[in-house]
PDB file of N, CA and C in Angstrom:
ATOM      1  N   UNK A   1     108.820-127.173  96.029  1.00  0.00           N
ATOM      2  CA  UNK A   1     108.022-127.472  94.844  1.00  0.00           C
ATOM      3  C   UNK A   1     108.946-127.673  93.632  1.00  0.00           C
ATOM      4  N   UNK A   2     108.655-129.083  92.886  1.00  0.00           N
ATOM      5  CA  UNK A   2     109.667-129.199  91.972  1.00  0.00           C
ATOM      6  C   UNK A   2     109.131-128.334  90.627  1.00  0.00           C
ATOM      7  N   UNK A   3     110.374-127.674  90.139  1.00  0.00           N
ATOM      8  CA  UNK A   3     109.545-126.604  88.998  1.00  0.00           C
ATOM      9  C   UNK A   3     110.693-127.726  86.949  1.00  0.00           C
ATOM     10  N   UNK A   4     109.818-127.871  86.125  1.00  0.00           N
ATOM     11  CA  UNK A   4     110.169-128.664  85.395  1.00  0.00           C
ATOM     12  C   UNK A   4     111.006-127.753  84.140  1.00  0.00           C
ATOM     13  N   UNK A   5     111.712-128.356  83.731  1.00  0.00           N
ATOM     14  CA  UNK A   5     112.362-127.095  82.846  1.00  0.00           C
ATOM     15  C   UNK A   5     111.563-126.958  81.575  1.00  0.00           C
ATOM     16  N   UNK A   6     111.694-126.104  80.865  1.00  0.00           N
ATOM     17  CA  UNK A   6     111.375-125.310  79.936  1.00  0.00           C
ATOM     18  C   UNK A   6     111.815-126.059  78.920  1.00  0.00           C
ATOM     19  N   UNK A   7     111.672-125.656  77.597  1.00  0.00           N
ATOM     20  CA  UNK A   7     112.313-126.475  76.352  1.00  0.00           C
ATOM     21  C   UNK A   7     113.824-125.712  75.992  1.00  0.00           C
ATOM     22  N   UNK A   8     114.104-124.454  76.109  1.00  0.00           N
ATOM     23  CA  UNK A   8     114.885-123.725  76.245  1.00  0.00           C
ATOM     24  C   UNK A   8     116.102-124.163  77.400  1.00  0.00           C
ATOM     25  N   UNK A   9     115.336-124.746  78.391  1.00  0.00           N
ATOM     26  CA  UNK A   9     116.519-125.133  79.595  1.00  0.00           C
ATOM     27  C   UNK A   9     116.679-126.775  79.709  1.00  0.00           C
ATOM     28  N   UNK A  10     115.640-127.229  78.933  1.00  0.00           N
ATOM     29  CA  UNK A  10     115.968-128.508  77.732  1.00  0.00           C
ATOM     30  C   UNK A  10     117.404-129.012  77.125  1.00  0.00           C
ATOM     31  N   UNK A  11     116.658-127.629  75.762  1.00  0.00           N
ATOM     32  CA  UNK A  11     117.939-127.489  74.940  1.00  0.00           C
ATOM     33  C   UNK A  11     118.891-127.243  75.570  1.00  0.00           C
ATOM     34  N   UNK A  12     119.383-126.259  76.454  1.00  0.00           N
ATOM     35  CA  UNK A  12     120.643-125.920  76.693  1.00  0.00           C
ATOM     36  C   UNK A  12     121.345-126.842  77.922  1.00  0.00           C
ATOM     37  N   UNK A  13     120.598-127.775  78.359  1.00  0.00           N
ATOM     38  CA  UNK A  13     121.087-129.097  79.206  1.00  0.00           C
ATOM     39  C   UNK A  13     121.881-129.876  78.151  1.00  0.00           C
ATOM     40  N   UNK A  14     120.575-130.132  77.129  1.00  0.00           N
ATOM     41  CA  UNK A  14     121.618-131.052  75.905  1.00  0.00           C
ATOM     42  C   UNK A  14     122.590-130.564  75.214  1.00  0.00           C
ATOM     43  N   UNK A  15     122.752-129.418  74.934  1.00  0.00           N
ATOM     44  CA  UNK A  15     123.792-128.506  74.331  1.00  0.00           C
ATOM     45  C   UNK A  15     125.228-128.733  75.538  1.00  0.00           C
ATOM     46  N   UNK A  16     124.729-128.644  76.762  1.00  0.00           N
ATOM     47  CA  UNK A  16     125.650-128.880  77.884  1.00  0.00           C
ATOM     48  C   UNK A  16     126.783-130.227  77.546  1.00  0.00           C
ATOM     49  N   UNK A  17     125.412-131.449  77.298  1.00  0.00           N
ATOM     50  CA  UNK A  17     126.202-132.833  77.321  1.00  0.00           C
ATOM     51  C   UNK A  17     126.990-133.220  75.818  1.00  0.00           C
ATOM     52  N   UNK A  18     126.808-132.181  75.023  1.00  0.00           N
ATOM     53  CA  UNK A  18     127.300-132.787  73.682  1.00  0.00           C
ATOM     54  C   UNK A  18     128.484-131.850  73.779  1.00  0.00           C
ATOM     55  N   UNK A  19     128.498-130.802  74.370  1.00  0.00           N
ATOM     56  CA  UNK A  19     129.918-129.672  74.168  1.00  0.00           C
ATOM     57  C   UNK A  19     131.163-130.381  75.417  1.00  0.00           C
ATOM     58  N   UNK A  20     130.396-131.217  76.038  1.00  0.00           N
ATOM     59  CA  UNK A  20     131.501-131.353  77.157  1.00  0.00           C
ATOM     60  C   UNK A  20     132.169-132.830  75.772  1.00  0.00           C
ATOM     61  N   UNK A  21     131.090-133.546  75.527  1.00  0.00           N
ATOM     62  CA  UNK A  21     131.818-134.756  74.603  1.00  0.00           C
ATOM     63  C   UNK A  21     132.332-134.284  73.777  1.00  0.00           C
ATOM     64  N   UNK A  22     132.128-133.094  72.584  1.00  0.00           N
ATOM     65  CA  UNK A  22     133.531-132.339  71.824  1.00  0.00           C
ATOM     66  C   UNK A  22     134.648-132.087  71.987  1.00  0.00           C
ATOM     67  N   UNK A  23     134.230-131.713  73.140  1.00  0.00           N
ATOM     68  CA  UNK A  23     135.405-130.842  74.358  1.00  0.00           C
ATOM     69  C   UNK A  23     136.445-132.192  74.115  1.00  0.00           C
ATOM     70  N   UNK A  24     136.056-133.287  75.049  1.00  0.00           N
ATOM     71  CA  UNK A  24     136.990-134.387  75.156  1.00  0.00           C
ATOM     72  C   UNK A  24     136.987-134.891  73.935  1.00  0.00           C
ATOM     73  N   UNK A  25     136.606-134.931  72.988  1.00  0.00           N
ATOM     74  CA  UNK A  25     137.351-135.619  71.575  1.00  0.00           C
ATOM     75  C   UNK A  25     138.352-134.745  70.902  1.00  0.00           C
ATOM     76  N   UNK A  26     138.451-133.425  71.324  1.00  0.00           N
ATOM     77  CA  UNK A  26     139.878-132.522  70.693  1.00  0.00           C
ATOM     78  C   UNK A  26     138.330-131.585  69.538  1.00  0.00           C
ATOM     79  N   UNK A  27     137.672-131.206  69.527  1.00  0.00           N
ATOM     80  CA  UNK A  27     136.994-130.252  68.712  1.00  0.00           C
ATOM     81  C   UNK A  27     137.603-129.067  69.074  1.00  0.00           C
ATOM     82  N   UNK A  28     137.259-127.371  68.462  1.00  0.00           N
ATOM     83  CA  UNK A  28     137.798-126.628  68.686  1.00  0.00           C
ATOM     84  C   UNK A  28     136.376-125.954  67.853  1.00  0.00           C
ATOM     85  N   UNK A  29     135.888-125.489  69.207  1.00  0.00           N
ATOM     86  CA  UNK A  29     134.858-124.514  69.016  1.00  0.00           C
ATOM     87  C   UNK A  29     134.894-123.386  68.268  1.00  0.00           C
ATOM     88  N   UNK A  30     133.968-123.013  66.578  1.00  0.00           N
ATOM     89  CA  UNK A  30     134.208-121.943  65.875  1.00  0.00           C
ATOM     90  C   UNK A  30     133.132-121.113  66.176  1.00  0.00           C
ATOM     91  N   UNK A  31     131.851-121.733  66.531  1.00  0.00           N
ATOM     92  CA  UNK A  31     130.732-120.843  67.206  1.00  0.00           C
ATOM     93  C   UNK A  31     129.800-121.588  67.983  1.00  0.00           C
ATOM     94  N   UNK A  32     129.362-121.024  68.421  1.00  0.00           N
ATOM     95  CA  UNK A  32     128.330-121.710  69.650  1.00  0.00           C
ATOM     96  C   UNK A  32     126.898-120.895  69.414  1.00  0.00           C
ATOM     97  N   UNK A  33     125.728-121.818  69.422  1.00  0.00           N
ATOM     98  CA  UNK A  33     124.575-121.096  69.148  1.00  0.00           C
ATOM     99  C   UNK A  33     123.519-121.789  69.969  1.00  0.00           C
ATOM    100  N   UNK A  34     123.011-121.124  70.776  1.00  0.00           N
ATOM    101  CA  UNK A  34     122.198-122.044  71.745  1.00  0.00           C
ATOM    102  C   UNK A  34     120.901-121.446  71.511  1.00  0.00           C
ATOM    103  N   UNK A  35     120.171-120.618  70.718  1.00  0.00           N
ATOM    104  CA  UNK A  35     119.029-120.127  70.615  1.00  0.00           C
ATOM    105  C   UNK A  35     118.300-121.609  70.001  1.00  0.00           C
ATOM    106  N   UNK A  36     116.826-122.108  70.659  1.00  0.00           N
ATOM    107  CA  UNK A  36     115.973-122.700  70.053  1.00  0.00           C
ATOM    108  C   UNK A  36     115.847-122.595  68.852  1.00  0.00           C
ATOM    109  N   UNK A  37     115.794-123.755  67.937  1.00  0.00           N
ATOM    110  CA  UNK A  37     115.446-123.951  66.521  1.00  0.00           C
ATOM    111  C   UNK A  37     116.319-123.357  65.690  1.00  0.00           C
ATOM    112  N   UNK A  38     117.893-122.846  66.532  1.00  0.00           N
ATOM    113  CA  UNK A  38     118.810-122.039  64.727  1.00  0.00           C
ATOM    114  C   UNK A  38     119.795-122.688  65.235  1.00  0.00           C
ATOM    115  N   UNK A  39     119.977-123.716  63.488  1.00  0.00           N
ATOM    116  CA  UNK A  39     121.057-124.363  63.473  1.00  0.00           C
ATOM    117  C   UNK A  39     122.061-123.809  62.944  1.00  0.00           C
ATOM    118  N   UNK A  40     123.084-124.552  63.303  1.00  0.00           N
ATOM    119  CA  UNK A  40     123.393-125.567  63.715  1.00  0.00           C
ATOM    120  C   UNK A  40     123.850-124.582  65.087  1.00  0.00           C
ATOM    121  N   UNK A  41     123.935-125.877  65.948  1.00  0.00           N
ATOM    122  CA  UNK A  41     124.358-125.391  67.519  1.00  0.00           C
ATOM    123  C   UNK A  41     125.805-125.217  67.758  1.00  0.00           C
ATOM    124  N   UNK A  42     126.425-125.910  67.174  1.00  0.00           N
ATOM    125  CA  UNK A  42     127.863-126.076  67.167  1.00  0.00           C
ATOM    126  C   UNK A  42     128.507-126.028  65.871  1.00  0.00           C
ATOM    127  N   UNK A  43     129.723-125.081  65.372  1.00  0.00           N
ATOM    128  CA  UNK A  43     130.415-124.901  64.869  1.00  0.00           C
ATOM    129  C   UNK A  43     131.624-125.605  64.963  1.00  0.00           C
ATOM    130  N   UNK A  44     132.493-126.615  64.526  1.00  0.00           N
ATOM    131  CA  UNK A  44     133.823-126.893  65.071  1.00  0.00           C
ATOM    132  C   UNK A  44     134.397-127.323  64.265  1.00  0.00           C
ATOM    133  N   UNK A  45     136.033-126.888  64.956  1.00  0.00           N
ATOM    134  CA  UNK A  45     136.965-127.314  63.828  1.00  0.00           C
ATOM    135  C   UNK A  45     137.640-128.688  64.232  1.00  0.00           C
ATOM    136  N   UNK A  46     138.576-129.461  63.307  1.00  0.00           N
ATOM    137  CA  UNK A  46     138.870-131.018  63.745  1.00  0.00           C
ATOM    138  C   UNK A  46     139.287-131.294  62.817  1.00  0.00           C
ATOM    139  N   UNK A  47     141.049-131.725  63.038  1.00  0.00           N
ATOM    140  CA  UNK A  47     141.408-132.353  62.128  1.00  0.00           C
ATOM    141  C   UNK A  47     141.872-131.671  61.087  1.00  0.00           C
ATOM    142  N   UNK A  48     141.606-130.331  60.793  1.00  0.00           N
ATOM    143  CA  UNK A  48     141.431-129.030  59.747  1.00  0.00           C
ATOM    144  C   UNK A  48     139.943-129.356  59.205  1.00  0.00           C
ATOM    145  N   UNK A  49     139.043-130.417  59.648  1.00  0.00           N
ATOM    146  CA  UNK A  49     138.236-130.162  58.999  1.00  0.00           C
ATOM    147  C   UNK A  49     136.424-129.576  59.519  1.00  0.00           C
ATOM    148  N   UNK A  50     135.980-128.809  58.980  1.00  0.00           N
ATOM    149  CA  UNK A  50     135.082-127.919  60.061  1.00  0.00           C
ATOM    150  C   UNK A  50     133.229-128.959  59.955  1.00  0.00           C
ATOM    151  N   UNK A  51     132.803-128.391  60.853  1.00  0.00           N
ATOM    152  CA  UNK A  51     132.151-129.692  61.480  1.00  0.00           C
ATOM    153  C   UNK A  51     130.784-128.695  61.764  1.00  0.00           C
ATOM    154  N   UNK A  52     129.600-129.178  61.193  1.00  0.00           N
ATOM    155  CA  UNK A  52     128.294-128.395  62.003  1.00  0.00           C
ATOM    156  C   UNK A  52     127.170-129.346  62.787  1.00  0.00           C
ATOM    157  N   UNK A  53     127.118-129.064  63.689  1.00  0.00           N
ATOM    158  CA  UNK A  53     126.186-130.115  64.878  1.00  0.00           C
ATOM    159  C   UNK A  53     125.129-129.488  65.144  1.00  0.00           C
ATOM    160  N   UNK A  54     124.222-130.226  64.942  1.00  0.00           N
ATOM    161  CA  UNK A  54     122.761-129.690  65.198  1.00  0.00           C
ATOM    162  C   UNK A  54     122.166-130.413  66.346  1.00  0.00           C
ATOM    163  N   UNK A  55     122.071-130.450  67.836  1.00  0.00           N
ATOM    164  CA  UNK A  55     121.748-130.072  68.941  1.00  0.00           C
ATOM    165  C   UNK A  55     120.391-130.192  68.937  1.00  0.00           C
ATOM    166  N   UNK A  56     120.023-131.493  69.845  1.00  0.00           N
ATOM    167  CA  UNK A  56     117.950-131.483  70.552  1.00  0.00           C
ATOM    168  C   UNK A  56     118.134-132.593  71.219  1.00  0.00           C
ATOM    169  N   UNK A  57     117.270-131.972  72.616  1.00  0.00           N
ATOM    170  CA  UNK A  57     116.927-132.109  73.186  1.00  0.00           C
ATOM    171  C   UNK A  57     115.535-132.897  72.924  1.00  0.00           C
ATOM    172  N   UNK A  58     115.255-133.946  73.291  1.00  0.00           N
ATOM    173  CA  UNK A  58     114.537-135.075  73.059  1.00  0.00           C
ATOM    174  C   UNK A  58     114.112-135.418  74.493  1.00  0.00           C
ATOM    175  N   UNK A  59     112.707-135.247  74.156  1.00  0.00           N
ATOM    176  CA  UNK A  59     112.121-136.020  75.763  1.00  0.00           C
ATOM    177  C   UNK A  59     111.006-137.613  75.741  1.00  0.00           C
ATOM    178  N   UNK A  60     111.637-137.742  76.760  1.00  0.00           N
ATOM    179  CA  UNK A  60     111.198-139.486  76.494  1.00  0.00           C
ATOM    180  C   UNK A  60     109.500-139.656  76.384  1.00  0.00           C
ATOM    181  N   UNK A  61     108.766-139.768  75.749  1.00  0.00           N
ATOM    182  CA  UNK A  61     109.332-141.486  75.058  1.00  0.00           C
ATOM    183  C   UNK A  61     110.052-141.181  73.856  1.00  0.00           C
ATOM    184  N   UNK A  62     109.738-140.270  73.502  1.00  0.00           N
ATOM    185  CA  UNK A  62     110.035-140.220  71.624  1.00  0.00           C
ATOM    186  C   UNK A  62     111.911-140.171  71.819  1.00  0.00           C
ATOM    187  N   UNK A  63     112.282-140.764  70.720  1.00  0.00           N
ATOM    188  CA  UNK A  63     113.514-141.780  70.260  1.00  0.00           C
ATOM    189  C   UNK A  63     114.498-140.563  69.542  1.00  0.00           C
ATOM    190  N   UNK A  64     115.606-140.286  70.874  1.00  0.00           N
ATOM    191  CA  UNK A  64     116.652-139.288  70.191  1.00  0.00           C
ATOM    192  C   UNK A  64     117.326-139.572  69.149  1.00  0.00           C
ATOM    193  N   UNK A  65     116.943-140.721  68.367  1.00  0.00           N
ATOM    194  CA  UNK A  65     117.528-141.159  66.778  1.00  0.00           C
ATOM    195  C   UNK A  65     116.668-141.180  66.275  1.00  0.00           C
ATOM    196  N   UNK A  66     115.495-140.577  65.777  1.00  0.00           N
ATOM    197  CA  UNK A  66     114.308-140.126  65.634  1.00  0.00           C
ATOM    198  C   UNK A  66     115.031-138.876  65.182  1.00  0.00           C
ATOM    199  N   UNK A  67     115.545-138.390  64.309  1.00  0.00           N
ATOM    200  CA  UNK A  67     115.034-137.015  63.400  1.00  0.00           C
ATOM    201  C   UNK A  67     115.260-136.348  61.752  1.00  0.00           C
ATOM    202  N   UNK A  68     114.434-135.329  62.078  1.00  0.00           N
ATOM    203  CA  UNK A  68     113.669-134.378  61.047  1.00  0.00           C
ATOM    204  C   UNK A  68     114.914-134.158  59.493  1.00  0.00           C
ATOM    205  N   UNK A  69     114.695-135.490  58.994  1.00  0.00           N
ATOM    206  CA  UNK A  69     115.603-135.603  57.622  1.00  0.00           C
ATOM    207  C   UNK A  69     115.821-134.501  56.936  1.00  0.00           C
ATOM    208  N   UNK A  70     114.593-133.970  56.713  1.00  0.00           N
ATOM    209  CA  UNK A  70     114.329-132.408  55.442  1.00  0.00           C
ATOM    210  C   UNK A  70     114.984-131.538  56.223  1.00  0.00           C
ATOM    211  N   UNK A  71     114.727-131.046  57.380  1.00  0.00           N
ATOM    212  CA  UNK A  71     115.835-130.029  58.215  1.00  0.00           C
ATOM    213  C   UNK A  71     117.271-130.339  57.901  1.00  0.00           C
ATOM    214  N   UNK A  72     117.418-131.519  58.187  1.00  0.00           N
ATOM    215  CA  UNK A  72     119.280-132.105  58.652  1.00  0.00           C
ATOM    216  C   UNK A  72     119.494-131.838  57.221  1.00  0.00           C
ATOM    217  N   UNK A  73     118.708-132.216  55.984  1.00  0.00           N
ATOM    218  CA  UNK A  73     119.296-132.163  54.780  1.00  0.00           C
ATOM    219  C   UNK A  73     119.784-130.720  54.763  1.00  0.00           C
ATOM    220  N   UNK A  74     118.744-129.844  54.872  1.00  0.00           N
ATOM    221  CA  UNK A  74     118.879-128.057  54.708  1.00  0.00           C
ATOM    222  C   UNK A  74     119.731-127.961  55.030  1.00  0.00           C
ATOM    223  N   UNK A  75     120.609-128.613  56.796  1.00  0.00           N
ATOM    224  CA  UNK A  75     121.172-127.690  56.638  1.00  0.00           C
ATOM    225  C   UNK A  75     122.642-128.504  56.342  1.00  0.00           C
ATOM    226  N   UNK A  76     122.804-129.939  56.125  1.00  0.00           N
ATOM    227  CA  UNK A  76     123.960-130.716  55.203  1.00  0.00           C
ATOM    228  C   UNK A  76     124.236-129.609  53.697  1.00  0.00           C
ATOM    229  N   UNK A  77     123.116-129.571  53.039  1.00  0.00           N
ATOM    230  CA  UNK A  77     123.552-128.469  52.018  1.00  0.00           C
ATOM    231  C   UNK A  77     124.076-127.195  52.080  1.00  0.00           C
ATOM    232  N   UNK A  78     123.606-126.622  52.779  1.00  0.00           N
ATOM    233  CA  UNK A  78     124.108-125.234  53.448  1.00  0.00           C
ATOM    234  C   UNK A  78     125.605-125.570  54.115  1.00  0.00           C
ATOM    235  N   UNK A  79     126.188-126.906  54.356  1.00  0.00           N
ATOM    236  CA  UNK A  79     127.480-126.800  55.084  1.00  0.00           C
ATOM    237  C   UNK A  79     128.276-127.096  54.062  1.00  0.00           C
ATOM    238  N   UNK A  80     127.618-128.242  53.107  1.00  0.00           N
ATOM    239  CA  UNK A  80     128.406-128.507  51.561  1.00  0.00           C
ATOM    240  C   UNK A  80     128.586-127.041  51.158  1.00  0.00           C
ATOM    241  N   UNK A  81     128.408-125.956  50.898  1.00  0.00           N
ATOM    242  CA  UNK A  81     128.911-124.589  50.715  1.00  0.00           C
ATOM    243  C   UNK A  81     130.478-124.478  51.298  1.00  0.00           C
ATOM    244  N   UNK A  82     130.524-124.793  52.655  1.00  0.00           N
ATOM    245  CA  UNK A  82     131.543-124.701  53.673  1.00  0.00           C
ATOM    246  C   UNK A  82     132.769-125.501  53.729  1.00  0.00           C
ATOM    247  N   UNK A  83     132.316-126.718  53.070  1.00  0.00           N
ATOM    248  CA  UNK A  83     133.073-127.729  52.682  1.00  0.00           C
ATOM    249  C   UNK A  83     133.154-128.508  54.479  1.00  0.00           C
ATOM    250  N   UNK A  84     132.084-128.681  54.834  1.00  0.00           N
ATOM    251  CA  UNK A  84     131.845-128.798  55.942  1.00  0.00           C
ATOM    252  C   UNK A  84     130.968-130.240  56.595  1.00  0.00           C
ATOM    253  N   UNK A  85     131.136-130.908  57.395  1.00  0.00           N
ATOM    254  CA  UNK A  85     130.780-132.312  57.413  1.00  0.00           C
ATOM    255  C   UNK A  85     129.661-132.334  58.421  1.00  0.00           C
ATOM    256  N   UNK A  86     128.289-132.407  57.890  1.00  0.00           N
ATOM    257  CA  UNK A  86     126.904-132.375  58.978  1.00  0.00           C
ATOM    258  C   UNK A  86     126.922-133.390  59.829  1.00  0.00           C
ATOM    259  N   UNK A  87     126.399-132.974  61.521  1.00  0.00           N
ATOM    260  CA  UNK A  87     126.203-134.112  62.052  1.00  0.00           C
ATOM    261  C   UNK A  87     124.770-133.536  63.364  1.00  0.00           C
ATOM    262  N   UNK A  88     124.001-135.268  63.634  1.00  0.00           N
ATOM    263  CA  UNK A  88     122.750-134.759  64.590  1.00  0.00           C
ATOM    264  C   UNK A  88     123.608-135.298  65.792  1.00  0.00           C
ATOM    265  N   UNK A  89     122.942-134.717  66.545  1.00  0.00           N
ATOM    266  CA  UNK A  89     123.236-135.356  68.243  1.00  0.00           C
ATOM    267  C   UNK A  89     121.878-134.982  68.832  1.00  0.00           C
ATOM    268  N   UNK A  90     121.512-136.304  69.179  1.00  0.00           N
ATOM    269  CA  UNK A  90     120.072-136.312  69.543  1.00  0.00           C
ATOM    270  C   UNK A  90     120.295-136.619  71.072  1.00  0.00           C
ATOM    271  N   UNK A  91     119.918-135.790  72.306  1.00  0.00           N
ATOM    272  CA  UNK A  91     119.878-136.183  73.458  1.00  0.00           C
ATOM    273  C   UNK A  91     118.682-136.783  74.458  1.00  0.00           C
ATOM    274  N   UNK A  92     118.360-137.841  74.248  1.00  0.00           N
ATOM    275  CA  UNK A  92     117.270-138.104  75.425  1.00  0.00           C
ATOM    276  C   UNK A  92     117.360-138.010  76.640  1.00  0.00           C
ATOM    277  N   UNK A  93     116.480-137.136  77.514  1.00  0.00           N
ATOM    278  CA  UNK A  93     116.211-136.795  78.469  1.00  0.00           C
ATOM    279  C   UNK A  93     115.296-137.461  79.753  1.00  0.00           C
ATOM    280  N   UNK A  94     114.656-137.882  80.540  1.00  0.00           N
ATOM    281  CA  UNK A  94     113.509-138.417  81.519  1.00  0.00           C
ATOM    282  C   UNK A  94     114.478-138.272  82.540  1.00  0.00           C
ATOM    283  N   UNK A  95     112.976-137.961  83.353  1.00  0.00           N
ATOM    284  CA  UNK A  95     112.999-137.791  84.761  1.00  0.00           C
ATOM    285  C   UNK A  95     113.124-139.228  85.486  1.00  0.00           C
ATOM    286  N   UNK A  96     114.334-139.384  85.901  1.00  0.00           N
ATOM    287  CA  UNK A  96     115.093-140.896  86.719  1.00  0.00           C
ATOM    288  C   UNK A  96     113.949-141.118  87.794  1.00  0.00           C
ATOM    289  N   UNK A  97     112.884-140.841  88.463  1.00  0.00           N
ATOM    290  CA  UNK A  97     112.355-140.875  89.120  1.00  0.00           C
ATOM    291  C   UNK A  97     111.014-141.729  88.710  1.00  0.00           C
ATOM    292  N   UNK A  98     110.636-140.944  87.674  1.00  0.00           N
ATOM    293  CA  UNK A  98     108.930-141.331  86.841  1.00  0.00           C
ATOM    294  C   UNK A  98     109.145-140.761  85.626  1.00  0.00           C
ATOM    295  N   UNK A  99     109.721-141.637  84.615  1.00  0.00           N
ATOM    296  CA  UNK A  99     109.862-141.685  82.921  1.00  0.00           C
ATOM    297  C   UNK A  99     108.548-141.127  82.583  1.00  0.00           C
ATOM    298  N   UNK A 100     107.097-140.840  83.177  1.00  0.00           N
ATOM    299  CA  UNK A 100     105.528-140.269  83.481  1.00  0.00           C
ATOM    300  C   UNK A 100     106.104-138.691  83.616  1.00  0.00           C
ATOM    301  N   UNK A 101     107.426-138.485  84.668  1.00  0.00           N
ATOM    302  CA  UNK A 101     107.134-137.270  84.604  1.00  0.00           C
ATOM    303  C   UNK A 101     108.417-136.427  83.766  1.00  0.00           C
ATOM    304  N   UNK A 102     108.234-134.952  84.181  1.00  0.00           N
ATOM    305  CA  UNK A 102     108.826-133.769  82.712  1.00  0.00           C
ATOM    306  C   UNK A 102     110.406-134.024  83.446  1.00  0.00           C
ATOM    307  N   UNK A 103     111.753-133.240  83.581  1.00  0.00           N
ATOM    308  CA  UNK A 103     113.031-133.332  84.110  1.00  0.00           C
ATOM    309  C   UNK A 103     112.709-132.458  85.028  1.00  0.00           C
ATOM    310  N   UNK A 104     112.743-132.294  85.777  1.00  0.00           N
ATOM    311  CA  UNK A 104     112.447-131.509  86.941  1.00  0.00           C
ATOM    312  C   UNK A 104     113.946-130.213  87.494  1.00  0.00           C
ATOM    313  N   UNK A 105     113.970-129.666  87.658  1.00  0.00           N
ATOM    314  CA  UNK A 105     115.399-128.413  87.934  1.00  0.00           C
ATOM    315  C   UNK A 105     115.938-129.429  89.032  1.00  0.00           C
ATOM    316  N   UNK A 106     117.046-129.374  88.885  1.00  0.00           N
ATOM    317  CA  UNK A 106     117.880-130.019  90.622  1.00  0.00           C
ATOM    318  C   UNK A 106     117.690-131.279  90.975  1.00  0.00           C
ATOM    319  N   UNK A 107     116.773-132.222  89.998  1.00  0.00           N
ATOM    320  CA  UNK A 107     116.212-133.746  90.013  1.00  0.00           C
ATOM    321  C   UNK A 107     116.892-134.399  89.060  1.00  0.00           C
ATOM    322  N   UNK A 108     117.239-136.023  89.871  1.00  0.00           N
ATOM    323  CA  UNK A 108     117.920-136.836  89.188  1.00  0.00           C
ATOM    324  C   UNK A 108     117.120-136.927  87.871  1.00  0.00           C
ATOM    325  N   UNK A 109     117.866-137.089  86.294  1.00  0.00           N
ATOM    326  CA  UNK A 109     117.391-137.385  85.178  1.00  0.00           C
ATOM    327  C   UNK A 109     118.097-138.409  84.425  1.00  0.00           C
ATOM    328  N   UNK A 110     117.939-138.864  83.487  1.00  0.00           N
ATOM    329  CA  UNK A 110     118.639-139.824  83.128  1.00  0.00           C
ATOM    330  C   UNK A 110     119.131-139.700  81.454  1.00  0.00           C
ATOM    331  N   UNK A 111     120.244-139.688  80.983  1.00  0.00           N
ATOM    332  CA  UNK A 111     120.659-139.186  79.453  1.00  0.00           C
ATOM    333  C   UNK A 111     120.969-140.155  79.027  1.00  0.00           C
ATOM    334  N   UNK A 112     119.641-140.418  77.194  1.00  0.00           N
ATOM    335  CA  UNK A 112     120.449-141.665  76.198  1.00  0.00           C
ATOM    336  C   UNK A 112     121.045-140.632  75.053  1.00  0.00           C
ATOM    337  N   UNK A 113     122.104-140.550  75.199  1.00  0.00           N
ATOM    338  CA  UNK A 113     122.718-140.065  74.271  1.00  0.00           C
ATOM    339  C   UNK A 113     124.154-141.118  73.890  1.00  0.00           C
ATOM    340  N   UNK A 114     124.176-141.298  72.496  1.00  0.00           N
ATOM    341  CA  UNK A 114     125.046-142.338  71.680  1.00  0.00           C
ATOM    342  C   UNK A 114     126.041-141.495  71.014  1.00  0.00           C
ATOM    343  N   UNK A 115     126.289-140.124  71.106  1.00  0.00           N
ATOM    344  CA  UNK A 115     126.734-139.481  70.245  1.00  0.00           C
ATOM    345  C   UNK A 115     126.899-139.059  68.834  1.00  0.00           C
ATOM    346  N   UNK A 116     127.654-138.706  68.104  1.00  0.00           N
ATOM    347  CA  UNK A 116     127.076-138.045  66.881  1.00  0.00           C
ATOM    348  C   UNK A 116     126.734-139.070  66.000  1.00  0.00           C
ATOM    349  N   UNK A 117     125.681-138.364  64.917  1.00  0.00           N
ATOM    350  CA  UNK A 117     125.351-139.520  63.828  1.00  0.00           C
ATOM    351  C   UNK A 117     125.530-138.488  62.614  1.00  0.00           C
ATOM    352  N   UNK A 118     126.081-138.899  61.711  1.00  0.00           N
ATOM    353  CA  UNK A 118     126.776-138.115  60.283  1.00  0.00           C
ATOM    354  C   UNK A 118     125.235-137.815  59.010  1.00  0.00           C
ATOM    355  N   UNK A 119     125.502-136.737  59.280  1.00  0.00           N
ATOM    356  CA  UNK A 119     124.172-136.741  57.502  1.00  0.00           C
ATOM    357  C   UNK A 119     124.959-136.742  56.823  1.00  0.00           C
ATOM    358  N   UNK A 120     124.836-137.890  55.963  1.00  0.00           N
ATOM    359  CA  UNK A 120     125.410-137.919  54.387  1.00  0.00           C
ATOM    360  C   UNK A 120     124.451-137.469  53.375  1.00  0.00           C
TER     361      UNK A 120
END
């Protein structure tokens, strides 16, 4: 019986695919936060300069470049404190099988993810 993941095992799939793409661009992890809804997910340093990524998991249809401005602003201001450069990473998710159905545990899925996009 296929059992479908959770939003929690969502998030932390997409948290999966954006830390492995840090990973390979030279980031240097300052914290990691995988709890639902507390941003930012990623902390990192680069370059000397420190970096906050805010992490979602996006399920198809709705458009992982699709998001929540007034949040991203909150928390762009809160990193301007830090002297710190905001960014979204929106991951789309569907089930490779039936885009109809949820991602299923252990089932092929399919990821649109473009990588980071900068809040200015």
């Amino acid at each position: 019986m296929s059992k479908a993941l959770t939003a929690q095992e969502l998030h932390n799939l997409a948290m999966n695919i954006v830390g492995k793409q840090l990973e390979e661009n030279g980031f240097e992890f300052m914290g990691i936060n995988s709890e639902l809804k507390k941003n930012p997910q990623y902390v990192c340093l680069k370059d000397k300069k420190l970096h906050f990524i805010v992490v979602k998991a996006i399920v198809y249809p709705n458009d992982p470049k699709d998001f929540d401005g007034l949040a991203l602003e909150k928390m762009r201001d809160h990193a301007i404190k830090f002297e710190a450069d905001t960014f979204y990473a929106g991951v789309g998710l569907v089930n490779a099988e039936d885009y109809n159905l949820p991602v299923y545990l252990n089932e092929p899925y399919i990821v649109d993810y473009d990588g980071l996009i900068k809040i200015d």
